[in-house]
PDB file of N, CA and C in Angstrom:
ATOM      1  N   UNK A   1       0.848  -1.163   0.000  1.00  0.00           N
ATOM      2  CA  UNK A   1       0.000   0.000   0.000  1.00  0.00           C
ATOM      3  C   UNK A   1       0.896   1.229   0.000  1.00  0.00           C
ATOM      4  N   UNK A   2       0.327   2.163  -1.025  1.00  0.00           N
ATOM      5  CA  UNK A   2       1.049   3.526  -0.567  1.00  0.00           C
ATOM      6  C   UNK A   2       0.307   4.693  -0.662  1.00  0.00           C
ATOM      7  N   UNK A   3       1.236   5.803  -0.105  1.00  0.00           N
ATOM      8  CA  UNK A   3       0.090   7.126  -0.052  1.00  0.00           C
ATOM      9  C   UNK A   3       0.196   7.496  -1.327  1.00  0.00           C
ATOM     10  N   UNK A   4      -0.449   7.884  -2.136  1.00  0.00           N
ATOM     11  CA  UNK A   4      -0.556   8.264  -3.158  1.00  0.00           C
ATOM     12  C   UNK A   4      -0.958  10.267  -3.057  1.00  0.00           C
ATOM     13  N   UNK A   5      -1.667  10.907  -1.964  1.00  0.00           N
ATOM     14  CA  UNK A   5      -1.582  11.682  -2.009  1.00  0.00           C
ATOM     15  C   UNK A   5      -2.069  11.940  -0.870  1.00  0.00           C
ATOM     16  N   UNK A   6      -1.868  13.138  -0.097  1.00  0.00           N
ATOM     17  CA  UNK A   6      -2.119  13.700   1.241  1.00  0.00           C
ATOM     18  C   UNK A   6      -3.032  15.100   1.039  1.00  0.00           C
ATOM     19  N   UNK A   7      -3.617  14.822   2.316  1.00  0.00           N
ATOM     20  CA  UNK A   7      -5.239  16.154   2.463  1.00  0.00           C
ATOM     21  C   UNK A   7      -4.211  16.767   3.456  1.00  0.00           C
ATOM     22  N   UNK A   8      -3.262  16.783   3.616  1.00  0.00           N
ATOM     23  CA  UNK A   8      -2.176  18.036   4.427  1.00  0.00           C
ATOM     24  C   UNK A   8      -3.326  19.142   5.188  1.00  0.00           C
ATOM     25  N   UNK A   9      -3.995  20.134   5.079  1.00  0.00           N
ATOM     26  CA  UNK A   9      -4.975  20.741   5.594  1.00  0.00           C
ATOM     27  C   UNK A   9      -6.224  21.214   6.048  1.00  0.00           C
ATOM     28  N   UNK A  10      -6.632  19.709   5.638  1.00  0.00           N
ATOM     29  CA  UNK A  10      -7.907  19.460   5.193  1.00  0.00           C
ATOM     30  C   UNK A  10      -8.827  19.421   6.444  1.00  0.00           C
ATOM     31  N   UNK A  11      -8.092  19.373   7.611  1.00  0.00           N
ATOM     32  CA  UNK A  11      -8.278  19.264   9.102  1.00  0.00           C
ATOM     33  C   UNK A  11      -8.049  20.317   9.747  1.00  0.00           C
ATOM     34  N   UNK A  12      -8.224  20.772  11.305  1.00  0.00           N
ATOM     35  CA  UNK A  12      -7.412  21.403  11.951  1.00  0.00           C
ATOM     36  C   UNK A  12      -7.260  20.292  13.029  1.00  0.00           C
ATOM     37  N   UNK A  13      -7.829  19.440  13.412  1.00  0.00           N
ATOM     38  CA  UNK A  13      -8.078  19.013  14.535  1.00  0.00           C
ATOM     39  C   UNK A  13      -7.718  17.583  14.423  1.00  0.00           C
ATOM     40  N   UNK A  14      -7.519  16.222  15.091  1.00  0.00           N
ATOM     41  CA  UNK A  14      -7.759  14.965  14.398  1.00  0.00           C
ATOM     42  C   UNK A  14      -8.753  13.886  13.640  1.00  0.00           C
ATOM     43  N   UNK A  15      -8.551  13.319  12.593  1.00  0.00           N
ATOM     44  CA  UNK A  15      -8.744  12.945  12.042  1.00  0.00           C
ATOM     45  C   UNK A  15      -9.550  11.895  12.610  1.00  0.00           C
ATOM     46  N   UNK A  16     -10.757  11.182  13.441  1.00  0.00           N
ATOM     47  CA  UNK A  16     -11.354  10.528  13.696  1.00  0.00           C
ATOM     48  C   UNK A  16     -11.959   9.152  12.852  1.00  0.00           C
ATOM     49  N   UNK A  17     -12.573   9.797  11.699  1.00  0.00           N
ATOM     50  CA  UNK A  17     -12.741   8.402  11.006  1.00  0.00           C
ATOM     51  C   UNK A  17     -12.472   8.648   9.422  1.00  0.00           C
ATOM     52  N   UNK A  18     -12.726   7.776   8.842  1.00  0.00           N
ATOM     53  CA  UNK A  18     -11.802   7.481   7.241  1.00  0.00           C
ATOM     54  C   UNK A  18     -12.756   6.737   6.489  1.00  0.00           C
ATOM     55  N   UNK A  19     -13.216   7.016   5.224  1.00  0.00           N
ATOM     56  CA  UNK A  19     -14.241   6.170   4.341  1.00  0.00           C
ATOM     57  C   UNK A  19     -14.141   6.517   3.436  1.00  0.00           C
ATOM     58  N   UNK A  20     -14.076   5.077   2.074  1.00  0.00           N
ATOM     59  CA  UNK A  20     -13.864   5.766   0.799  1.00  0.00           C
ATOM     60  C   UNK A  20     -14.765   4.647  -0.150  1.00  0.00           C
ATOM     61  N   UNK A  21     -14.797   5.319  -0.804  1.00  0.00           N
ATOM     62  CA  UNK A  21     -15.906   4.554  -2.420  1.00  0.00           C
ATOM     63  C   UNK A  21     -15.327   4.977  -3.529  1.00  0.00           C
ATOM     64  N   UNK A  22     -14.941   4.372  -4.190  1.00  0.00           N
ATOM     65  CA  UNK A  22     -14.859   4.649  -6.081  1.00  0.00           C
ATOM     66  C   UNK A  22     -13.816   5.566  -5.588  1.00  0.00           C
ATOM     67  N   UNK A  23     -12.618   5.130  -5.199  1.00  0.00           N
ATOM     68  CA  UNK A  23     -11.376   5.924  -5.355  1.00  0.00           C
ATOM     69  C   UNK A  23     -11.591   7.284  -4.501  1.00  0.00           C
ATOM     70  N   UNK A  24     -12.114   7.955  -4.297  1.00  0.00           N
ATOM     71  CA  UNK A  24     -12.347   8.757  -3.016  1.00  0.00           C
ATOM     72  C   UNK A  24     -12.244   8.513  -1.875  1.00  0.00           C
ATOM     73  N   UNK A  25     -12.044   9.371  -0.903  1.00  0.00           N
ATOM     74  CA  UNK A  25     -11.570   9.644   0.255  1.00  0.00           C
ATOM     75  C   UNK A  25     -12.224  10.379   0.972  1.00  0.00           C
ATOM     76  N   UNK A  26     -13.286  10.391   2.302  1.00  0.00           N
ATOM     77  CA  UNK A  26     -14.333  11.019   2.762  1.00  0.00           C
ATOM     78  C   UNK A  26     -13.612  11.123   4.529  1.00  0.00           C
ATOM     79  N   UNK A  27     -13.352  12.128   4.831  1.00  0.00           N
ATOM     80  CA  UNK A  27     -12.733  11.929   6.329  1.00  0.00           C
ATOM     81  C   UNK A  27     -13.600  12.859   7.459  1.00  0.00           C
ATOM     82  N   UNK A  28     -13.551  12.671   8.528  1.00  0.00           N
ATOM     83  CA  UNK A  28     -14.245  13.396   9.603  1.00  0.00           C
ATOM     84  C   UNK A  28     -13.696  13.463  10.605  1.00  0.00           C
ATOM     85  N   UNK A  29     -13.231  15.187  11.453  1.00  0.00           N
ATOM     86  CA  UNK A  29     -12.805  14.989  12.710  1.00  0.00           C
ATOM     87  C   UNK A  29     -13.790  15.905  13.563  1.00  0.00           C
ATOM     88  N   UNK A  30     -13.170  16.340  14.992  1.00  0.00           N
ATOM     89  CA  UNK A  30     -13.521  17.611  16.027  1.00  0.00           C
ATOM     90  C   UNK A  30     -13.574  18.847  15.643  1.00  0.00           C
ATOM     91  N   UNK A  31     -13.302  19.076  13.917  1.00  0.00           N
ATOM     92  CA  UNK A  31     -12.752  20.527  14.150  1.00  0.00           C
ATOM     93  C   UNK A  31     -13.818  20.910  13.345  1.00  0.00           C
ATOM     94  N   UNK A  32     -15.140  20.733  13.162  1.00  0.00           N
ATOM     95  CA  UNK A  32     -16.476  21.168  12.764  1.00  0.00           C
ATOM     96  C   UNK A  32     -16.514  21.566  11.322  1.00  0.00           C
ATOM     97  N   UNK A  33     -15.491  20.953  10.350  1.00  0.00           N
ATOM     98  CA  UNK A  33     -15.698  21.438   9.325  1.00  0.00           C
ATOM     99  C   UNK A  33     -17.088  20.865   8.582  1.00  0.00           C
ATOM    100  N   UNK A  34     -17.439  20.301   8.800  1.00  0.00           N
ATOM    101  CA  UNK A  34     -18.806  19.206   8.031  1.00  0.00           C
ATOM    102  C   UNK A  34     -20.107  19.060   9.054  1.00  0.00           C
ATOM    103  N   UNK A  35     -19.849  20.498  10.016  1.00  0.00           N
ATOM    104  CA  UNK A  35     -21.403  21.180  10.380  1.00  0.00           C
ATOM    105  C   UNK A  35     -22.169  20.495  11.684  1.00  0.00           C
ATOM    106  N   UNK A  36     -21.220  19.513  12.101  1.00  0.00           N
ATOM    107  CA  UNK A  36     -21.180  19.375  13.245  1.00  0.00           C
ATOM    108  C   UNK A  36     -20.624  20.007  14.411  1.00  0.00           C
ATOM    109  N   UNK A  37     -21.286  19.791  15.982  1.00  0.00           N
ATOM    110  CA  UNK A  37     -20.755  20.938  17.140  1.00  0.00           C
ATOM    111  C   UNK A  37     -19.758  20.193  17.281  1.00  0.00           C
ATOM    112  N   UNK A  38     -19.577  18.655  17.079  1.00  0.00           N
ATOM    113  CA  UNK A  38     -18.579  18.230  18.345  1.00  0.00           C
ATOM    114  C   UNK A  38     -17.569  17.136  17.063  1.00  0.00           C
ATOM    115  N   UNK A  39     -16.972  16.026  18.137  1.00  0.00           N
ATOM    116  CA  UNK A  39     -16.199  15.217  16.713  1.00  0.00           C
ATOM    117  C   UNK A  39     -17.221  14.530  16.129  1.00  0.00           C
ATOM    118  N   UNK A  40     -17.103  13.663  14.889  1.00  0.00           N
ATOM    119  CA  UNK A  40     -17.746  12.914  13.963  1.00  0.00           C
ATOM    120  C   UNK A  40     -17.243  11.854  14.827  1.00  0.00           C
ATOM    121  N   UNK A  41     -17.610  10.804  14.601  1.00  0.00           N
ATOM    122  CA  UNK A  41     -17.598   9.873  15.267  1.00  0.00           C
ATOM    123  C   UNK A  41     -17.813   8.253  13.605  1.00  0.00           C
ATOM    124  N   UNK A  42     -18.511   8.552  12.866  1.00  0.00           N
ATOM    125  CA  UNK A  42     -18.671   8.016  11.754  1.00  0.00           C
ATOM    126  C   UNK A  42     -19.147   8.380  10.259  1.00  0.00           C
ATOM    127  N   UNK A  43     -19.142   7.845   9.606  1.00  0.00           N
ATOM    128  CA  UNK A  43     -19.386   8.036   8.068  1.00  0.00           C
ATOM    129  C   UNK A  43     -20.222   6.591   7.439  1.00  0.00           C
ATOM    130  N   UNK A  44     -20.984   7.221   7.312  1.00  0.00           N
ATOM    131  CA  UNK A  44     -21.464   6.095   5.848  1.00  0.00           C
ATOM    132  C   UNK A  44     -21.915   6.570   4.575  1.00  0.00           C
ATOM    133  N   UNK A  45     -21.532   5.366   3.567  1.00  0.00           N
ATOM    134  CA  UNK A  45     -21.644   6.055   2.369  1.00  0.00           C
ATOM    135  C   UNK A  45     -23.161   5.147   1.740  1.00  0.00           C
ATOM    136  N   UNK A  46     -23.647   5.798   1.013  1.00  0.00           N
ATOM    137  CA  UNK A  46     -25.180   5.370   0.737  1.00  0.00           C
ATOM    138  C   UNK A  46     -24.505   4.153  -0.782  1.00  0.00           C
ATOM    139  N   UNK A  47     -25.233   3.022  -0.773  1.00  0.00           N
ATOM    140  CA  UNK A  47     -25.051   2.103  -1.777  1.00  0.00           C
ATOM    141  C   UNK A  47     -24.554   2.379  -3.140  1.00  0.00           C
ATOM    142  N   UNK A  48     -25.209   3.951  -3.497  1.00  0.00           N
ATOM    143  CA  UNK A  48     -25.320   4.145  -5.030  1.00  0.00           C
ATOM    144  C   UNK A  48     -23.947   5.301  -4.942  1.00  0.00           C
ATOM    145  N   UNK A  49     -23.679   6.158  -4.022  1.00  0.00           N
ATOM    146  CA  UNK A  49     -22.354   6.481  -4.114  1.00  0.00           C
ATOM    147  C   UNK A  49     -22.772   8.217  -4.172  1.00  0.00           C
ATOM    148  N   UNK A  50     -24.370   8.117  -3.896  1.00  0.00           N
ATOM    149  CA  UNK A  50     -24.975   9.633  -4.085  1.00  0.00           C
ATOM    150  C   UNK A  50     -25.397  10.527  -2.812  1.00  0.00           C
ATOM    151  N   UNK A  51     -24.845   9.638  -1.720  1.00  0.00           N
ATOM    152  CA  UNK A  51     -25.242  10.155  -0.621  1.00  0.00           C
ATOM    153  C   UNK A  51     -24.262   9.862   0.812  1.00  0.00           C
ATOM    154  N   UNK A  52     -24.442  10.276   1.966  1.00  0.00           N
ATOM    155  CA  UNK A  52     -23.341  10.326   3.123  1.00  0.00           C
ATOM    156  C   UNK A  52     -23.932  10.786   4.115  1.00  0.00           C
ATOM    157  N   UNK A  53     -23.721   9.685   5.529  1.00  0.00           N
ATOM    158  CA  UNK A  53     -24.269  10.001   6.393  1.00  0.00           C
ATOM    159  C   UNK A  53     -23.142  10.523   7.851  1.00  0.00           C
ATOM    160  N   UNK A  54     -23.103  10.970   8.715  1.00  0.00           N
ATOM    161  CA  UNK A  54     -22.358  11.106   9.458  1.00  0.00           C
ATOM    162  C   UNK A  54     -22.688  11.807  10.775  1.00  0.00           C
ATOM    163  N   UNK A  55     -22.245  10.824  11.677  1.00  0.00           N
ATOM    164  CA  UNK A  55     -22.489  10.900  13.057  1.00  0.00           C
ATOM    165  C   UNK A  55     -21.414  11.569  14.101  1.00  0.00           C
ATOM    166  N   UNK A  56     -22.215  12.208  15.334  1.00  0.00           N
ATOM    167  CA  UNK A  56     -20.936  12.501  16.384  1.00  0.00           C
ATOM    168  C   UNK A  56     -21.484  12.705  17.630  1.00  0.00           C
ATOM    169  N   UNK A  57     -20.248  12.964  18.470  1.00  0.00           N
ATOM    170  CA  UNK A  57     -20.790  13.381  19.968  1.00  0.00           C
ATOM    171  C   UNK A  57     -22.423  14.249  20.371  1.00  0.00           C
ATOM    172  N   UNK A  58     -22.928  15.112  19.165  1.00  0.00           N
ATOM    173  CA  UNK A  58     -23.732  15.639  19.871  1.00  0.00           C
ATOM    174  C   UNK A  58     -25.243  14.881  19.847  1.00  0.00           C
ATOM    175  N   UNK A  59     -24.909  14.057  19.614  1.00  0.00           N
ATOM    176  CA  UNK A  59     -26.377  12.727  18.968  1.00  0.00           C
ATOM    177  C   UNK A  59     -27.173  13.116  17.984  1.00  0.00           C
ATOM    178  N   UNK A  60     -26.274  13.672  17.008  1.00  0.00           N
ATOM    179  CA  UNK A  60     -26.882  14.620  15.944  1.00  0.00           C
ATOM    180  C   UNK A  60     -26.182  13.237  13.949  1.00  0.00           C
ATOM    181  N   UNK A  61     -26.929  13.241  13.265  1.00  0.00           N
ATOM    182  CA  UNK A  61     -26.875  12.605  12.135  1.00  0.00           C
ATOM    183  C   UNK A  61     -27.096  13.537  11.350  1.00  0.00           C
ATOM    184  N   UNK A  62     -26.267  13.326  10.259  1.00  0.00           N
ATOM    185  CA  UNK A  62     -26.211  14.535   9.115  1.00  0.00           C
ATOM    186  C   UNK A  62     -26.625  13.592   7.795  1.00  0.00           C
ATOM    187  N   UNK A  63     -27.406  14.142   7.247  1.00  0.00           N
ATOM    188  CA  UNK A  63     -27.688  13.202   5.887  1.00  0.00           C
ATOM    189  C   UNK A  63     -27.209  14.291   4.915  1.00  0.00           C
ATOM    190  N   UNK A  64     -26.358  13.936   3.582  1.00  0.00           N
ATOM    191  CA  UNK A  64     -25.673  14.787   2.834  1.00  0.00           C
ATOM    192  C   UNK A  64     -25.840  14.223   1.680  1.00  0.00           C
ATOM    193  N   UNK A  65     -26.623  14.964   0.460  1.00  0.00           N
ATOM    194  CA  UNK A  65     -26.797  14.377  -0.615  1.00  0.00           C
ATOM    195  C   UNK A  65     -25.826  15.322  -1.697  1.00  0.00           C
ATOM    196  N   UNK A  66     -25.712  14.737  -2.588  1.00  0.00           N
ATOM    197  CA  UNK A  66     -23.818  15.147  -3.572  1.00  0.00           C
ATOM    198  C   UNK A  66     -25.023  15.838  -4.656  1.00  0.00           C
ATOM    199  N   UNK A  67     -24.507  17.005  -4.653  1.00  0.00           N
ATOM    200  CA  UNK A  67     -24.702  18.359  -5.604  1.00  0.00           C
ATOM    201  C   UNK A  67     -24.277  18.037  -6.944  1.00  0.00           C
ATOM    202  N   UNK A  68     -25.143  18.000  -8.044  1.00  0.00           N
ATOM    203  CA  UNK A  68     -24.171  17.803  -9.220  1.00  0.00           C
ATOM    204  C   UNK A  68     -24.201  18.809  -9.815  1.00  0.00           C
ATOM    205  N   UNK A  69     -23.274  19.483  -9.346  1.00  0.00           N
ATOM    206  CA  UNK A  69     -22.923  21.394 -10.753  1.00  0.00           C
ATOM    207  C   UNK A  69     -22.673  21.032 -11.934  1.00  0.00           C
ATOM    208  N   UNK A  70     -22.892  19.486 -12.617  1.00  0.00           N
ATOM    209  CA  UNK A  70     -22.240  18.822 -13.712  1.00  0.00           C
ATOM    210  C   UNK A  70     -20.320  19.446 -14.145  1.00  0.00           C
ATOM    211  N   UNK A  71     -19.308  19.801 -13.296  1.00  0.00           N
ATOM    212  CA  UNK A  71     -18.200  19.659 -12.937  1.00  0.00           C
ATOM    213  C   UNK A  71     -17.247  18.350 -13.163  1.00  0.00           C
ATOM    214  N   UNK A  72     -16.402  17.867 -13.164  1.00  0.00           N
ATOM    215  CA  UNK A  72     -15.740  17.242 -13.010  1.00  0.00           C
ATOM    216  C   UNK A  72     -15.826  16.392 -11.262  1.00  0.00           C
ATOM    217  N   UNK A  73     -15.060  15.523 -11.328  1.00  0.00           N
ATOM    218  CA  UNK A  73     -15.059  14.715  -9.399  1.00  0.00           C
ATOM    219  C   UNK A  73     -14.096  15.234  -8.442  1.00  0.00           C
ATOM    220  N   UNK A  74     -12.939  16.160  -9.606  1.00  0.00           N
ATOM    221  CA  UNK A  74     -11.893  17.127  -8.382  1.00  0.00           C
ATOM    222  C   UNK A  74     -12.407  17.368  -7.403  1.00  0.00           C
ATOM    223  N   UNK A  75     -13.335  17.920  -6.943  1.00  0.00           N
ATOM    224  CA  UNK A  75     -13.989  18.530  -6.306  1.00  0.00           C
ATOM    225  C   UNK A  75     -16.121  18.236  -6.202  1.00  0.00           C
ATOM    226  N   UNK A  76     -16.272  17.398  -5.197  1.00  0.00           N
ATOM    227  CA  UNK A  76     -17.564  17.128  -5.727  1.00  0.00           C
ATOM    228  C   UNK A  76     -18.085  17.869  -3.808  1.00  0.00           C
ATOM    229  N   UNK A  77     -19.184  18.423  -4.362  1.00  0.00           N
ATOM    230  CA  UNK A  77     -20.103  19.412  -3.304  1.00  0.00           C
ATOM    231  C   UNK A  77     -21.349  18.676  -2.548  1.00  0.00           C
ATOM    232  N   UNK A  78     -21.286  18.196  -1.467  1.00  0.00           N
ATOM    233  CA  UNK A  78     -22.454  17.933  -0.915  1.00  0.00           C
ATOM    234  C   UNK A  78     -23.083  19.055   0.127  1.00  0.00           C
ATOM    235  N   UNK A  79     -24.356  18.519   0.344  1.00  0.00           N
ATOM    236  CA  UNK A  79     -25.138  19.823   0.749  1.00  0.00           C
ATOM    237  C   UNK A  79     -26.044  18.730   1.630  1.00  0.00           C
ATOM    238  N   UNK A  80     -26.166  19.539   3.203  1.00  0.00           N
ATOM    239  CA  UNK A  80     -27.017  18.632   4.489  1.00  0.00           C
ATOM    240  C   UNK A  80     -28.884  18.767   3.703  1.00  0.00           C
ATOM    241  N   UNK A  81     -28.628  17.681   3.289  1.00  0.00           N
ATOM    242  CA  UNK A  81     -30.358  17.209   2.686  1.00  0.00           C
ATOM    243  C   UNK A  81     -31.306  17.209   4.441  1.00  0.00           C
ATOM    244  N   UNK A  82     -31.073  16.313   5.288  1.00  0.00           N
ATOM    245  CA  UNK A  82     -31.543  16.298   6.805  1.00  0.00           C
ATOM    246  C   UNK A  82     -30.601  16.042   8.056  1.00  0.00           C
ATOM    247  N   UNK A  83     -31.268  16.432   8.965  1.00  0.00           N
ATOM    248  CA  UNK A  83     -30.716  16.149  10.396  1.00  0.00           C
ATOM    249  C   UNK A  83     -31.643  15.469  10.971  1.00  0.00           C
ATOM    250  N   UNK A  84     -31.015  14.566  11.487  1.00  0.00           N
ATOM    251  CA  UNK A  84     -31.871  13.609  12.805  1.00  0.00           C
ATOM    252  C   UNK A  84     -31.477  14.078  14.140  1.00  0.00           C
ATOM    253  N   UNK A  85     -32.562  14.467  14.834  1.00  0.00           N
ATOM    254  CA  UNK A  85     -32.241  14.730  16.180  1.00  0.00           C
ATOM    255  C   UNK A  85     -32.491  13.373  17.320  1.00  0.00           C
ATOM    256  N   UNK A  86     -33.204  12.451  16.825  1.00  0.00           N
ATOM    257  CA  UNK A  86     -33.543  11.499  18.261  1.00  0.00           C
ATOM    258  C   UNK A  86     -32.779  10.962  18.649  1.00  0.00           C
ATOM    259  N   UNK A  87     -31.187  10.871  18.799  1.00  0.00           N
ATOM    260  CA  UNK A  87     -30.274  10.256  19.957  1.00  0.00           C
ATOM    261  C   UNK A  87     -30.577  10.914  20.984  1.00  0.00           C
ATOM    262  N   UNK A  88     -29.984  10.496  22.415  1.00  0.00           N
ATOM    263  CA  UNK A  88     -30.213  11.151  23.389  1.00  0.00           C
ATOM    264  C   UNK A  88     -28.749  11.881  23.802  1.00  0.00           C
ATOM    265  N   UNK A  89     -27.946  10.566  23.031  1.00  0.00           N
ATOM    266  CA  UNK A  89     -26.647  11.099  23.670  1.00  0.00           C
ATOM    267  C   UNK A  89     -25.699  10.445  22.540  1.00  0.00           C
ATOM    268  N   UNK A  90     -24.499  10.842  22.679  1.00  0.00           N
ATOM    269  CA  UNK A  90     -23.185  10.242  21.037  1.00  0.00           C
ATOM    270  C   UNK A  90     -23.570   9.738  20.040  1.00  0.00           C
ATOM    271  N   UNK A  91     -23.917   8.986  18.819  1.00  0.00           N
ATOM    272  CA  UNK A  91     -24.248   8.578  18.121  1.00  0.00           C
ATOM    273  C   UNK A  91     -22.632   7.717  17.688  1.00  0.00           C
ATOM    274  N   UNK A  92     -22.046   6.614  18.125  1.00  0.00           N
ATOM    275  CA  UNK A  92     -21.247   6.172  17.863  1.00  0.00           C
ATOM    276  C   UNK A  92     -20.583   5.508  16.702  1.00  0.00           C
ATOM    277  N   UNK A  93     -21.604   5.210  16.128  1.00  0.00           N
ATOM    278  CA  UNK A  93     -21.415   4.435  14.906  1.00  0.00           C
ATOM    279  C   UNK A  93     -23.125   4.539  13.788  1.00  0.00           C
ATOM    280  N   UNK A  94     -22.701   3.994  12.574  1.00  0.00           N
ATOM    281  CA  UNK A  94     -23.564   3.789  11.608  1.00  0.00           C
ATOM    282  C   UNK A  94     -23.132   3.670  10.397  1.00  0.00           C
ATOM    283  N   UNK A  95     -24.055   2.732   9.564  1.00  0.00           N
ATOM    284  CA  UNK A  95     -23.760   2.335   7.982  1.00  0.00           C
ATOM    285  C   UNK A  95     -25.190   2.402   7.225  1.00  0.00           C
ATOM    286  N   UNK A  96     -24.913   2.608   6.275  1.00  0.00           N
ATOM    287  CA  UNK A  96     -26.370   3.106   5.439  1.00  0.00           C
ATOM    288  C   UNK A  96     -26.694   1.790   4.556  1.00  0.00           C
ATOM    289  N   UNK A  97     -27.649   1.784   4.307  1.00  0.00           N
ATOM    290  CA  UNK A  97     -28.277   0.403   3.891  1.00  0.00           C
ATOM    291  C   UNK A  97     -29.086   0.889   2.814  1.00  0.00           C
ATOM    292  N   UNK A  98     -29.800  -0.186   1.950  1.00  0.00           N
ATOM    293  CA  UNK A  98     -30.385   0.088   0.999  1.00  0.00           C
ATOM    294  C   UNK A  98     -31.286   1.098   0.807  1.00  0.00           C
ATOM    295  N   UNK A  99     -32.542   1.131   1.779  1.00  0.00           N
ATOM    296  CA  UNK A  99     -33.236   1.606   2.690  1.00  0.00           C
ATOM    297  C   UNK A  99     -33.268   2.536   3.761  1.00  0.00           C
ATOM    298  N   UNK A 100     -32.581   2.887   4.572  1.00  0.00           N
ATOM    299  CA  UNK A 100     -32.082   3.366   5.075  1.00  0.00           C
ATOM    300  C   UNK A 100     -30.916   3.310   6.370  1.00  0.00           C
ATOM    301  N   UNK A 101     -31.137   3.869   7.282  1.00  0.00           N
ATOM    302  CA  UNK A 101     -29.494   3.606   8.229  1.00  0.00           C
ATOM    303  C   UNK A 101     -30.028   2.912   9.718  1.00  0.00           C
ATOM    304  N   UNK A 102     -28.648   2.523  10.024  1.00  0.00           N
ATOM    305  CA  UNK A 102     -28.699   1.585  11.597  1.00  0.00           C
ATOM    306  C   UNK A 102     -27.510   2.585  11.977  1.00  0.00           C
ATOM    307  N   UNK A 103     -27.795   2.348  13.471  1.00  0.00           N
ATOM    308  CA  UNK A 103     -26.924   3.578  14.423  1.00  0.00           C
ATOM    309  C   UNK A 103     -26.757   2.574  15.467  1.00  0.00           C
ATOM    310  N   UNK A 104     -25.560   3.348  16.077  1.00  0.00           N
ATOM    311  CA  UNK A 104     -25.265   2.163  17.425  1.00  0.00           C
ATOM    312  C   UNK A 104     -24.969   3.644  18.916  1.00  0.00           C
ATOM    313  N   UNK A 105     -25.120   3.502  18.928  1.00  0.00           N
ATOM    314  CA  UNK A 105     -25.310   4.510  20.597  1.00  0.00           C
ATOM    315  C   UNK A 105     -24.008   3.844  21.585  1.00  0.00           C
TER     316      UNK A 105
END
């Protein structure tokens, strides 16, 4: 395995979790860039490769559906489609399913 290329700034904070599909690279930490208060805690990527879910400390789920500006994949734009509020507390984990998602607390 090798690095083939580095997100050098793509963070301020650490890097918590790591997920990729079709040669992409989807990462999440503490430092609120992806509209969360607290760290991410997980990522899932939706079956068809058109959607992304992501969880964290504040028991908050972000559903993110991919913008097509018809652009190139350099750069592809997602935009928070919903938020789930019913955790009570962390949202630790989750993977997206055909249908929709399972969460683990």
């Amino acid at each position: 395995m090798a690095c083939i290329d580095s997100v050098g700034s793509a963070h301020s904070d650490a890097v918590n979790v790591v997920s990729s599909s079709g040669g992409i690279v989807y990462t999440g930490s503490a430092d609120g860039k992806i509209k969360h208060d607290s760290s991410v805690n997980a990522l899932g990527l939706t079956p068809d490769g058109a959607g992304l879910a992501s969880c964290g400390g504040g028991g908050v789920i972000l559903v993110w559906e991919r913008r097509d500006d018809g652009g190139d994949d350099e750069e592809m734009n997602f935009f928070v489609a919903c938020c789930l509020k019913g955790h009570k507390g962390a949202v630790l984990s989750l993977v997206c399913v055909s249908d929709g998602l399972v969460t683990d607390l």
